[in-house]
Each structure stands twice: as C-alpha cells, then as structure tokens.
N, C-alpha and C. Protein backbone atom coordinates (compact mmCIF):
# COMPACT_ATOMS: atom_id res chain seq x y z
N UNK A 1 271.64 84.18 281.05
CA UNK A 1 271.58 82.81 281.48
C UNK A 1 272.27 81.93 280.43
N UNK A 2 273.07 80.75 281.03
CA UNK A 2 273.64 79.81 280.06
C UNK A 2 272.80 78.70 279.66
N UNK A 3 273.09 78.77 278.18
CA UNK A 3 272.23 77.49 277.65
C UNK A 3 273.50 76.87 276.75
N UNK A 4 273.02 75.10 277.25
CA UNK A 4 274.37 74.35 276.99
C UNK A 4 273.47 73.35 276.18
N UNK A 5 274.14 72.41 275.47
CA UNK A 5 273.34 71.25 274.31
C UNK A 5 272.48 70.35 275.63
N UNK A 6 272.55 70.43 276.47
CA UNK A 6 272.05 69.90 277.23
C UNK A 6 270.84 70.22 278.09
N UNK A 7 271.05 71.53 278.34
CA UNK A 7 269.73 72.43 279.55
C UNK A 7 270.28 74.02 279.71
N UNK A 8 269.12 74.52 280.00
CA UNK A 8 268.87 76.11 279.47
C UNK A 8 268.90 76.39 281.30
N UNK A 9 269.61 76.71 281.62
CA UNK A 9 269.88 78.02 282.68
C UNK A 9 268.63 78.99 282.90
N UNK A 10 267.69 78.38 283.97
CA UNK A 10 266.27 79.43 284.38
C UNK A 10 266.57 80.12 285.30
N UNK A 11 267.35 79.65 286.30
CA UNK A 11 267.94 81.00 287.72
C UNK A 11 268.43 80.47 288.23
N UNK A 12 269.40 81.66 288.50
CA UNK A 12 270.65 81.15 289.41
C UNK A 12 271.08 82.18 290.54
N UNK A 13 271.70 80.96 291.73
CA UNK A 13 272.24 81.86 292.73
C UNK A 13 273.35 81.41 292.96
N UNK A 14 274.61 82.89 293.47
CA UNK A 14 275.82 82.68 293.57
C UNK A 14 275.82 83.39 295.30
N UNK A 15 277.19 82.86 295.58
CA UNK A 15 277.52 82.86 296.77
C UNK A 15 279.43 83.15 296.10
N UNK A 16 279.83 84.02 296.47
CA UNK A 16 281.70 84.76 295.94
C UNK A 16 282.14 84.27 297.26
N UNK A 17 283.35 83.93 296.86
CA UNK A 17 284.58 83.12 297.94
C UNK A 17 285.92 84.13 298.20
N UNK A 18 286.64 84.01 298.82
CA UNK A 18 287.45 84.85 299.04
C UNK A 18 288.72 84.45 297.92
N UNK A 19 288.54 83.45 297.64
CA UNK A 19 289.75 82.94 296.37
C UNK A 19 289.20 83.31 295.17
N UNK A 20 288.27 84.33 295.20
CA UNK A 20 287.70 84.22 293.75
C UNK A 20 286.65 83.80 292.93
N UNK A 21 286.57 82.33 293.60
CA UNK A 21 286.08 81.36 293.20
C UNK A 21 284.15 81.73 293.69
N UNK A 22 283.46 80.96 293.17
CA UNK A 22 281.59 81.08 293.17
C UNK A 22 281.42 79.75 293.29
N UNK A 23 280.34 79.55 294.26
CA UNK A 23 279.52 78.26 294.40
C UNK A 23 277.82 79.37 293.94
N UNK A 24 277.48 77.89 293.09
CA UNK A 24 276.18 78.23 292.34
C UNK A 24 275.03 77.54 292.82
N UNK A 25 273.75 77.80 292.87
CA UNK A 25 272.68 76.74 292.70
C UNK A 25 271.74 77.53 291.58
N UNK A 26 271.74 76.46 290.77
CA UNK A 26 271.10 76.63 289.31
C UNK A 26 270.06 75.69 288.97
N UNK A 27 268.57 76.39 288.20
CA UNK A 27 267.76 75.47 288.12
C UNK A 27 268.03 75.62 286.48
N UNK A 28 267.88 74.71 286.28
CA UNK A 28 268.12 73.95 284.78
C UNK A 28 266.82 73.36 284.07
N UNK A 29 266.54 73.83 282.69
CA UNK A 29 265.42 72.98 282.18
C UNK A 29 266.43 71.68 281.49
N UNK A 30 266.33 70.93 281.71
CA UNK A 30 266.94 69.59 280.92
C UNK A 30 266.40 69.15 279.66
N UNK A 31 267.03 69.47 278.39
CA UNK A 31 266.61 69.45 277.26
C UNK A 31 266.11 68.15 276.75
N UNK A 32 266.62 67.24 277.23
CA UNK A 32 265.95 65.86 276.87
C UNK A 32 264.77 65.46 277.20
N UNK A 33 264.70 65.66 278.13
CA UNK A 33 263.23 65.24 278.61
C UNK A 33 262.18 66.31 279.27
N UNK A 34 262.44 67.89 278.95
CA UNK A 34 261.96 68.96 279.26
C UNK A 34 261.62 69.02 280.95
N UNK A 35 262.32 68.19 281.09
CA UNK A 35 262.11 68.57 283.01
C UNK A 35 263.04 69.16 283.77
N UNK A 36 262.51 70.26 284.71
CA UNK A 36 263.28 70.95 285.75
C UNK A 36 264.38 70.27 286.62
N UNK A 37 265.22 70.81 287.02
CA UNK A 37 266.11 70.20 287.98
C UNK A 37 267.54 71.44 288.67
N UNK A 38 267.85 70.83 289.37
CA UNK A 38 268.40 71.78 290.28
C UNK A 38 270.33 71.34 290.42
N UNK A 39 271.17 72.43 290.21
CA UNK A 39 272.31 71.91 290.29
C UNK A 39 273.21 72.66 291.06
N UNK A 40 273.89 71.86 292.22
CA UNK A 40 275.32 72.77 292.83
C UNK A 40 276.34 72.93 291.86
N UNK A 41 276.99 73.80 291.97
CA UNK A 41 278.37 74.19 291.21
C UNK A 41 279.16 74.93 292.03
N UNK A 42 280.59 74.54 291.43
CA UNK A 42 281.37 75.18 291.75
C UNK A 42 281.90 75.80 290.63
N UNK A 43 282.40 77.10 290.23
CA UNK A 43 283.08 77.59 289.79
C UNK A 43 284.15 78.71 290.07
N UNK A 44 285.19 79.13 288.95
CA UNK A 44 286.56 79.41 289.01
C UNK A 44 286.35 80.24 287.58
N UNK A 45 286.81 81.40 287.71
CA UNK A 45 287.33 82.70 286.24
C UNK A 45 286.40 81.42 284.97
N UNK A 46 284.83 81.87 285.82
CA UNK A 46 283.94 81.61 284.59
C UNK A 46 284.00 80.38 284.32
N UNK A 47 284.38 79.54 284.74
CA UNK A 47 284.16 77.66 283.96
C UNK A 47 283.75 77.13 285.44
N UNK A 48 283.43 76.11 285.03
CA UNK A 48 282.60 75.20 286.39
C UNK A 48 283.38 74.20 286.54
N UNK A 49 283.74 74.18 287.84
CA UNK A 49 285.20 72.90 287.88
C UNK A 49 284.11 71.72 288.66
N UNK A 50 284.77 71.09 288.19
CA UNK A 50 284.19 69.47 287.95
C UNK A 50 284.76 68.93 289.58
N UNK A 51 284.79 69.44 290.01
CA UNK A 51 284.50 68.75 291.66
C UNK A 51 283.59 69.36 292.24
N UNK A 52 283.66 68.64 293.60
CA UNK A 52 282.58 69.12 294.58
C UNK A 52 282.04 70.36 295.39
N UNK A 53 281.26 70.65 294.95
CA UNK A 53 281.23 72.18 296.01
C UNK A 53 280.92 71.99 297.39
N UNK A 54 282.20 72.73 298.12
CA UNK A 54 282.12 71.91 299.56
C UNK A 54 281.91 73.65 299.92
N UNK A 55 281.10 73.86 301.04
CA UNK A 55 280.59 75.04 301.78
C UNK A 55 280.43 75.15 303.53
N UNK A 56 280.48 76.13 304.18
CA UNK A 56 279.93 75.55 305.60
C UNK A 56 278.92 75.57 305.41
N UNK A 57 278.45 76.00 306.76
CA UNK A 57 277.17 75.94 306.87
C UNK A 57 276.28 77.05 306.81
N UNK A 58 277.01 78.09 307.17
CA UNK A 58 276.97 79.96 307.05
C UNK A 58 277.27 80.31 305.50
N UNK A 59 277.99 79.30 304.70
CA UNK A 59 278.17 79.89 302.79
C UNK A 59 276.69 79.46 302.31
N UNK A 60 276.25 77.97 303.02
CA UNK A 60 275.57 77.43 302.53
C UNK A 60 273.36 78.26 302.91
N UNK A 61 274.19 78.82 304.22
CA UNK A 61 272.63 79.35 304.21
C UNK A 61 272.43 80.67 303.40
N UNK A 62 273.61 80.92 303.55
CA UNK A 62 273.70 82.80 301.97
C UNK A 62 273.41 82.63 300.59
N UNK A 63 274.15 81.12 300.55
CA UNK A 63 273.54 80.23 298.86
C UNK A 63 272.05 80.47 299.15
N UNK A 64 271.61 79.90 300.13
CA UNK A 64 270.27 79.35 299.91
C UNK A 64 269.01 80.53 300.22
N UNK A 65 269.91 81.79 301.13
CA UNK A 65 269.30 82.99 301.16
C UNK A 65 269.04 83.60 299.57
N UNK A 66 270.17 83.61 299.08
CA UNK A 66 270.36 83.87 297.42
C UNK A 66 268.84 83.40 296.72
N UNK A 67 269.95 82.56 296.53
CA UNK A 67 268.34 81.35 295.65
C UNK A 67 267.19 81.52 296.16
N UNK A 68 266.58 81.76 297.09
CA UNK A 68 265.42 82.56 297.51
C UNK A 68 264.89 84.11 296.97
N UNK A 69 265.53 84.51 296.81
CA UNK A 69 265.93 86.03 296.13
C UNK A 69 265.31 85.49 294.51
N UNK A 70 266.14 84.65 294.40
CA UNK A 70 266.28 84.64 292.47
C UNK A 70 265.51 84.20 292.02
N UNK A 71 264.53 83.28 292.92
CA UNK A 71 263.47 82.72 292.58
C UNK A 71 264.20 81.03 291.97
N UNK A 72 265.51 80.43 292.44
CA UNK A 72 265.70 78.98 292.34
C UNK A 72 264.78 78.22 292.41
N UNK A 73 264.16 78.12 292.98
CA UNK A 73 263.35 77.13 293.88
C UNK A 73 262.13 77.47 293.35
N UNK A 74 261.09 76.32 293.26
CA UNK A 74 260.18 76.23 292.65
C UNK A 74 258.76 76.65 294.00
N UNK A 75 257.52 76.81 294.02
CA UNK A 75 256.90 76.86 295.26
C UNK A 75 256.40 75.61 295.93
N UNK A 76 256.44 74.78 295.10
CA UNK A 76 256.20 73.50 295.30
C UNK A 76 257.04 73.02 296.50
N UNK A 77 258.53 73.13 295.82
CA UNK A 77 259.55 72.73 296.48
C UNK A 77 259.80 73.94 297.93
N UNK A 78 259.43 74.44 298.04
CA UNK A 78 259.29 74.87 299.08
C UNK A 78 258.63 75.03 300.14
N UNK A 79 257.19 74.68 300.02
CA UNK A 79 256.32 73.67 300.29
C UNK A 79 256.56 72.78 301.35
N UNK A 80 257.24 71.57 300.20
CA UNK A 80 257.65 70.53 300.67
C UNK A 80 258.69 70.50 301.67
N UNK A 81 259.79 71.43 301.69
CA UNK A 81 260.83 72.01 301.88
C UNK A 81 260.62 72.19 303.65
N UNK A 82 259.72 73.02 303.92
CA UNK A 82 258.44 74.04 305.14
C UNK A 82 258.28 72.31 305.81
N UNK A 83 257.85 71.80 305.34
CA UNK A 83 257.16 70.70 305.56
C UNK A 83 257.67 69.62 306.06
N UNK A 84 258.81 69.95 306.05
CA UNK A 84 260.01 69.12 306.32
C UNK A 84 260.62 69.47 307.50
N UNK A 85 260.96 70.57 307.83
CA UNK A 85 261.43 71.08 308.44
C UNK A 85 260.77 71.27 309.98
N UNK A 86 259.86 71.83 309.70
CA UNK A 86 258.50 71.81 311.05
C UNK A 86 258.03 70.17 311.31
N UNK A 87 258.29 69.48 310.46
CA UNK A 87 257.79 68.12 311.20
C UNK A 87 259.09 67.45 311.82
N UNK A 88 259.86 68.20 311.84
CA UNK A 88 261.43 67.38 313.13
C UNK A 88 260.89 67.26 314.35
C-alpha cells in the first residue's frame, strides 16, 4: 500500500483498461486530521494522472464489485449505501 506525506493507502480496488491504463477506488487514512476517506483514480505505468476517471457503467460496477472484495468500503457505508438504494 502507498503512503504519501499526506494519507496512508488502507485498500484498494482496481479495475485494468484495455490501454493499459487502471481506474482505482482507494480508501485513504488522511494524515491531518486522522480521518478516513475514499478516492477515484485514474492511473497510467504506475502514476495517477490528474484528470478524471471517466468509466461506464459495466467498468464502474467491476470497480465497485472489486472494492467489495478488498474490503474499500467501510460497513457503515454500506449500510447506508443498502439503504439508499431499497428506499427508491
């Protein structure tokens, strides 16, 4: 896991592109203020490019199949998540 001057890398899920390229969802402890938080990424040959990670909707449910796997997601947030979803 990556730890940056900023926040320590707790789990992560990847989703591989056909260019190579990885979209991430990463939960992060945030060193400043020791609180959890959650981040999309995109990355390219190991660095995280500073735009947007754009996905369908089929990358985006394999991300989120992933991150289920890796344990991303907190139970709380999933919870809430359930809860959301069934009350449409």
């Amino acid at each position: 896991m990556r730890d940056t001057s900023y926040a320590t890398e707790l789990a992560r899920a990847v989703i591989d592109f056909e260019s190579g390229s990885e979209g991430r969802i990463e939960r992060l402890l945030f060193k400043e203020d020791s609180q959890e938080g959650i981040r999309f990424s995109w990355w390219r040959e190991k660095r995280m490019i500073p735009r947007p990670l754009d996905l369908t909707e089929e990358e985006l449910l394999a991300l989120f199949r992933n991150a289920l796997q890796e344990g991303v997601f907190s139970e709380d947030f999933l919870l809430k998540l359930r809860a959301m979803l069934y009350s449409r």
